[in-house]
Structures are given as structure tokens and as C-alpha cells.
Protein backbone atom coordinates (compact mmCIF):
# COMPACT_ATOMS: atom_id res chain seq x y z
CA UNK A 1 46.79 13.10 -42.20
CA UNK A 2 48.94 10.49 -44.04
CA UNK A 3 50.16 7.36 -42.43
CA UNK A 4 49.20 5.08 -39.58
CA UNK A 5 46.14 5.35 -37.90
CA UNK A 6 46.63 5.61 -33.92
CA UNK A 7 44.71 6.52 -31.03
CA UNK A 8 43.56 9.94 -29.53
CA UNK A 9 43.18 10.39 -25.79
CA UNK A 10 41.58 13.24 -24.54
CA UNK A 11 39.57 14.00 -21.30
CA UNK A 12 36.21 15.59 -23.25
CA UNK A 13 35.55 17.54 -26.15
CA UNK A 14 33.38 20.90 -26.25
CA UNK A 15 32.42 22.17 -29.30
CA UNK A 16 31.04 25.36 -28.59
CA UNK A 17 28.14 24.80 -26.09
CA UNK A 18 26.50 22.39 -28.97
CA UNK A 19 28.18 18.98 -28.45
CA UNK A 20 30.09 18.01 -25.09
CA UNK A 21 31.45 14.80 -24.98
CA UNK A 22 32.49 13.63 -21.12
CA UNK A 23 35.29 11.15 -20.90
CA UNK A 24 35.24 11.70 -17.44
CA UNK A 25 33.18 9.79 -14.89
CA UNK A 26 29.91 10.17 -16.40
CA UNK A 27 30.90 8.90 -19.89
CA UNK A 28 28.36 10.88 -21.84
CA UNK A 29 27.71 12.96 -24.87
CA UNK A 30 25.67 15.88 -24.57
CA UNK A 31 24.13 17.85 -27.35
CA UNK A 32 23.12 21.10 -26.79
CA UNK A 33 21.40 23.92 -28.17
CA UNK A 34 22.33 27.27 -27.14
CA UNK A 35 23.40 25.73 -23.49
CA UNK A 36 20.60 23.96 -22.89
CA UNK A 37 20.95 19.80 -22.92
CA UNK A 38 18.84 18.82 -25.71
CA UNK A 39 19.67 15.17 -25.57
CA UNK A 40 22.26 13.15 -23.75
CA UNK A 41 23.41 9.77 -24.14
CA UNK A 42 24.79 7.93 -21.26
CA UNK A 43 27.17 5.51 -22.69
CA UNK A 44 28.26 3.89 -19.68
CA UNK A 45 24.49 3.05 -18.18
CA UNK A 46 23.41 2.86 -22.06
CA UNK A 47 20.39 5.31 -22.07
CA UNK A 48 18.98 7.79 -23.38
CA UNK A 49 17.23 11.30 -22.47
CA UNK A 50 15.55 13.67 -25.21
CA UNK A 51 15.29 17.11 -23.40
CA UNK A 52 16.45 15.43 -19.88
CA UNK A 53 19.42 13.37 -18.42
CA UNK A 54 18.53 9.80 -18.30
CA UNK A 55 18.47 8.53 -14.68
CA UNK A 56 16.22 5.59 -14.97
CA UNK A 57 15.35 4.13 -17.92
CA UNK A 58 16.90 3.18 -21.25
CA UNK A 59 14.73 5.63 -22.47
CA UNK A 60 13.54 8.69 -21.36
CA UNK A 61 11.74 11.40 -22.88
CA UNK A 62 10.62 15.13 -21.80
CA UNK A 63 7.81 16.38 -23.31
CA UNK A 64 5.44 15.26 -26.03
CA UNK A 65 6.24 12.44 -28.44
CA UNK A 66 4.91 11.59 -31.73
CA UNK A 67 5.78 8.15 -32.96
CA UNK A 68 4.76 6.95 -36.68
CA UNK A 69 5.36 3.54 -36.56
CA UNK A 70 4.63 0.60 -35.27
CA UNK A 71 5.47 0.14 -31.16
CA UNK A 72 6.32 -3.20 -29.99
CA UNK A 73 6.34 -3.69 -26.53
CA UNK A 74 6.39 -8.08 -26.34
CA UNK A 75 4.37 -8.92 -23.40
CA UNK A 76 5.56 -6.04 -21.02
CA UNK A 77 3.52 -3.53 -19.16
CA UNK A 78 2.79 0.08 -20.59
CA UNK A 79 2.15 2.35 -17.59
CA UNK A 80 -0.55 5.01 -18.15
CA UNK A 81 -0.49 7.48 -14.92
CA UNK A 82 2.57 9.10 -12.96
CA UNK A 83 2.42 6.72 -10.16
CA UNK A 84 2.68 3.75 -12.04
CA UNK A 85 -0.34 1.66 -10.81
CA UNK A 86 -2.66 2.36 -14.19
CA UNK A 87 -1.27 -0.05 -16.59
CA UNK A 88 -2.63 -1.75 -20.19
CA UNK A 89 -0.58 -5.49 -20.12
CA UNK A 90 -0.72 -8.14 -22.79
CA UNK A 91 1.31 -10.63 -21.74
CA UNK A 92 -0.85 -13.68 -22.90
CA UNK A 93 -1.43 -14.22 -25.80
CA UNK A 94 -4.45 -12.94 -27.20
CA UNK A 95 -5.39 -11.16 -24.10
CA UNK A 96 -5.41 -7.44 -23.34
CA UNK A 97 -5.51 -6.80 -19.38
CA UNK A 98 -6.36 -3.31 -18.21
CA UNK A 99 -5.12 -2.57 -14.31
CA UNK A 100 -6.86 0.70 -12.53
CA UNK A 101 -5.56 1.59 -8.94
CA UNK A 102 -2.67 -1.50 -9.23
CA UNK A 103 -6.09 -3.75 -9.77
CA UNK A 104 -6.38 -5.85 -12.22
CA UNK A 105 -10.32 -4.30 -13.50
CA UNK A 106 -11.06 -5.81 -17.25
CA UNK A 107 -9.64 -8.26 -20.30
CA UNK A 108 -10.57 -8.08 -23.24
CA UNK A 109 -9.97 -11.49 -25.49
CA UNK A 110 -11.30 -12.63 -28.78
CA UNK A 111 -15.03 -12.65 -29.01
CA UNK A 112 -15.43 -10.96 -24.94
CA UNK A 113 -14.59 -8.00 -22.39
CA UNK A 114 -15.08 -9.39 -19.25
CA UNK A 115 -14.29 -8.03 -15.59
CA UNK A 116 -11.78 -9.64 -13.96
CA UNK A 117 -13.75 -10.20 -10.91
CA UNK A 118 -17.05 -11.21 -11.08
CA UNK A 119 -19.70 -8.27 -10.16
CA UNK A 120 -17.17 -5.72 -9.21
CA UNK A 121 -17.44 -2.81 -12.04
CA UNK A 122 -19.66 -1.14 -13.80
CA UNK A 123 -20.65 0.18 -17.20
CA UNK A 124 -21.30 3.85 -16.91
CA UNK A 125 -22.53 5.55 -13.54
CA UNK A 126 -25.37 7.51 -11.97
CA UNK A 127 -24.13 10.67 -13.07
CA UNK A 128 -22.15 9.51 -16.49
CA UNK A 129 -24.69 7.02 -18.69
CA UNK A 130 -24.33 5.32 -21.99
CA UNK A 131 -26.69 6.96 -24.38
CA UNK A 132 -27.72 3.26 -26.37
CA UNK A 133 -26.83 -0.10 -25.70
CA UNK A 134 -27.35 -2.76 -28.51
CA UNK A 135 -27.29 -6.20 -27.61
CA UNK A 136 -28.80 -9.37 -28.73
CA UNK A 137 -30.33 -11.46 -26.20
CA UNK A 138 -29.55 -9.60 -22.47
CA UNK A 139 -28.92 -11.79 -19.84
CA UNK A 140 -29.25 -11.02 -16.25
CA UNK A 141 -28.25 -13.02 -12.95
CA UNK A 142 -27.43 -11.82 -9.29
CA UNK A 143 -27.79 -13.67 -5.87
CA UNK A 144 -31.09 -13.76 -6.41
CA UNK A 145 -32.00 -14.64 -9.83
CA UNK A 146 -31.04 -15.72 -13.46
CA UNK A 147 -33.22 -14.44 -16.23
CA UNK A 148 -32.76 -13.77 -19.87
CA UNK A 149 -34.65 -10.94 -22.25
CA UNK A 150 -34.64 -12.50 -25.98
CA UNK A 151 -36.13 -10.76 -28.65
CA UNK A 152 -38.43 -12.84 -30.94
CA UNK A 153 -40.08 -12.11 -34.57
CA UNK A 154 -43.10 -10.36 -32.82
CA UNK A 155 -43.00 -10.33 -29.14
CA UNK A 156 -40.23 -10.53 -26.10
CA UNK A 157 -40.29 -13.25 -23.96
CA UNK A 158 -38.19 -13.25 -20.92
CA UNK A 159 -36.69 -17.03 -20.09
CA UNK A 160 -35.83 -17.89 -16.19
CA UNK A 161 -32.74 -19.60 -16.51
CA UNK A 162 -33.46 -21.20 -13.00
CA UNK A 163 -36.32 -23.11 -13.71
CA UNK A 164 -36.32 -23.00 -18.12
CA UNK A 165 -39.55 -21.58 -17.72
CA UNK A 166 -40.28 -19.21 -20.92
CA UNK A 167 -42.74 -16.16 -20.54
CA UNK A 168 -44.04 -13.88 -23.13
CA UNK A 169 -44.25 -10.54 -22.16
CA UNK A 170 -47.87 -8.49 -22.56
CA UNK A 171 -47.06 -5.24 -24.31
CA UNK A 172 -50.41 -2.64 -24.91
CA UNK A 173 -49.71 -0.19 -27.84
CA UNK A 174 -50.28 3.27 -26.57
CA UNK A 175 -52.05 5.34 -28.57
């Protein structure tokens, strides 16, 4: 083709069964192989589906994904289950929040994990148990009281936080 460039109108395009492009209502290209949509981008909504039309989101994919790069995703949610109420959010800075059941459960933050509300989940279960736990000083406080296990040179001693009383406890060796 020699000469001035122009326009081409024409109402879609198949090549084959492998590429389909809709100038129709739905304004999409479709790539196919042998019939089947492999990928389809919707020009006029501007998404795009990998193994699916996209309906909903900007993005969305059918079937496993393997990504090897970084993933930003700048403060917005990332939605773990199908009904979209188990979710991993950091959206302050330097804070990681972790939502079970649409509840907000855990954060973890430089230097802690802490629960979100105070005494309302726990670490391991009746029936599924860490096997160690290795901690410095354990501290322990409920309604009731507020005591603290430290572990000196040759002895524990047990502190009531209450009263700053310090107690040493007796240990027998067992032979």
C-alpha cells in the first residue's frame, strides 16, 4: 500500500476461531484457542479475563497464577476466601491487619502481634497445640490477677504485678 494513510471501518474481525475482535456492542477482543476464549479484553469497561470474560474486576483470572515479581497492592485489601470476609489489609503504615469472619482478629506491627481485642483469641486449641513456646519473661493477667514468670541466673521467681511482691519459686531435683 502506497500513499495516504486512511481509516478502516469494519464491524469485527475473525481470524479463524483464534482472534475475534467485536466492534459491536461489547467492544472486545477475544483470543482463542481452538474455540475456546483464552483471554478477552474488554476495551470499553477496560478489563481483563485470562481463561474467563471479565464481569467484575479490572482483572480477573481463572485458574492458578504464578507471579515472579514483586505485587504492590498500596494500602488496599487482599481478600483470602470466596466470600470475601477473610482479608490481610495494610493500610497504615507499618501495620499488617488480619480480618477472619469480616472481624478484625490480629496486627502485627514492628516489635508486636497483638489481638485486636483484648482476650478474645487464642494461640493454638485443645485439640491443635504448639509443640514449644520460647519466651523471655511470661507475663500473665486476667480479671483476677497480674503475675509475671522471669527467669533468673539460678532460680525462677514469679513477681505479682499487683502488689510488686517478688517470690522465688522452690524447685526439688528429682532423682
Amino acid at each position: 500500500f502506497a500513499g495516504t494513510v486512511g481509516s478502516l471501518d469494519v464491524a469485527g474481525i475473525n481470524t479463524g476461531e483464534h482472534i475475534t475482535l467485536d466492534a459491536g456492542s461489547a467492544r472486545s477482543i477475544y483470543f482463542k484457542a481452538d474455540g475456546t476464549t483464552a483471554m478477552t479484553l474488554d476495551a470499553e469497561n477496560k478489563r481483563l479475563g485470562i481463561n474467563r470474560a471479565p464481569t467484575t474486576y479490572t482483572l480477573e483470572v481463572e485458574g492458578p497464577a504464578w507471579i515472579n515479581s514483586t505485587v504492590y497492592i498500596n494500602g488496599q485489601e487482599l481478600f483470602l476466601d470466596a466470600d470475601n470476609d477473610t482479608s490481610i489489609t495494610a493500610d497504615t503504615d507499618d501495620k499488617i491487619d488480619f480480618k477472619v469472619a469480616n472481624q478484625d482478629q490480629f496486627s502485627i506491627t514492628d516489635g508486636a502481634i497483638t489481638p485486636t481485642t483484648d482476650n478474645d483469641i487464642s494461640l493454638g486449641s485443645a485439640t491443635h497445640r504448639f509443640a514449644n513456646i520460647y519466651t523471655n519473661d511470661l507475663h500473665l493477667a486476667n480479671e483476677r490477677g497480674d503475675w509475671t514468670i522471669v527467669e533468673e541466673e539460678d532460680y525462677l521467681s514469679i513477681r505479682n504485678n499487683k502488689s510488686g511482691k517478688l517470690f522465688k519459686f522452690v524447685l526439688q531435683e528429682i532423682k
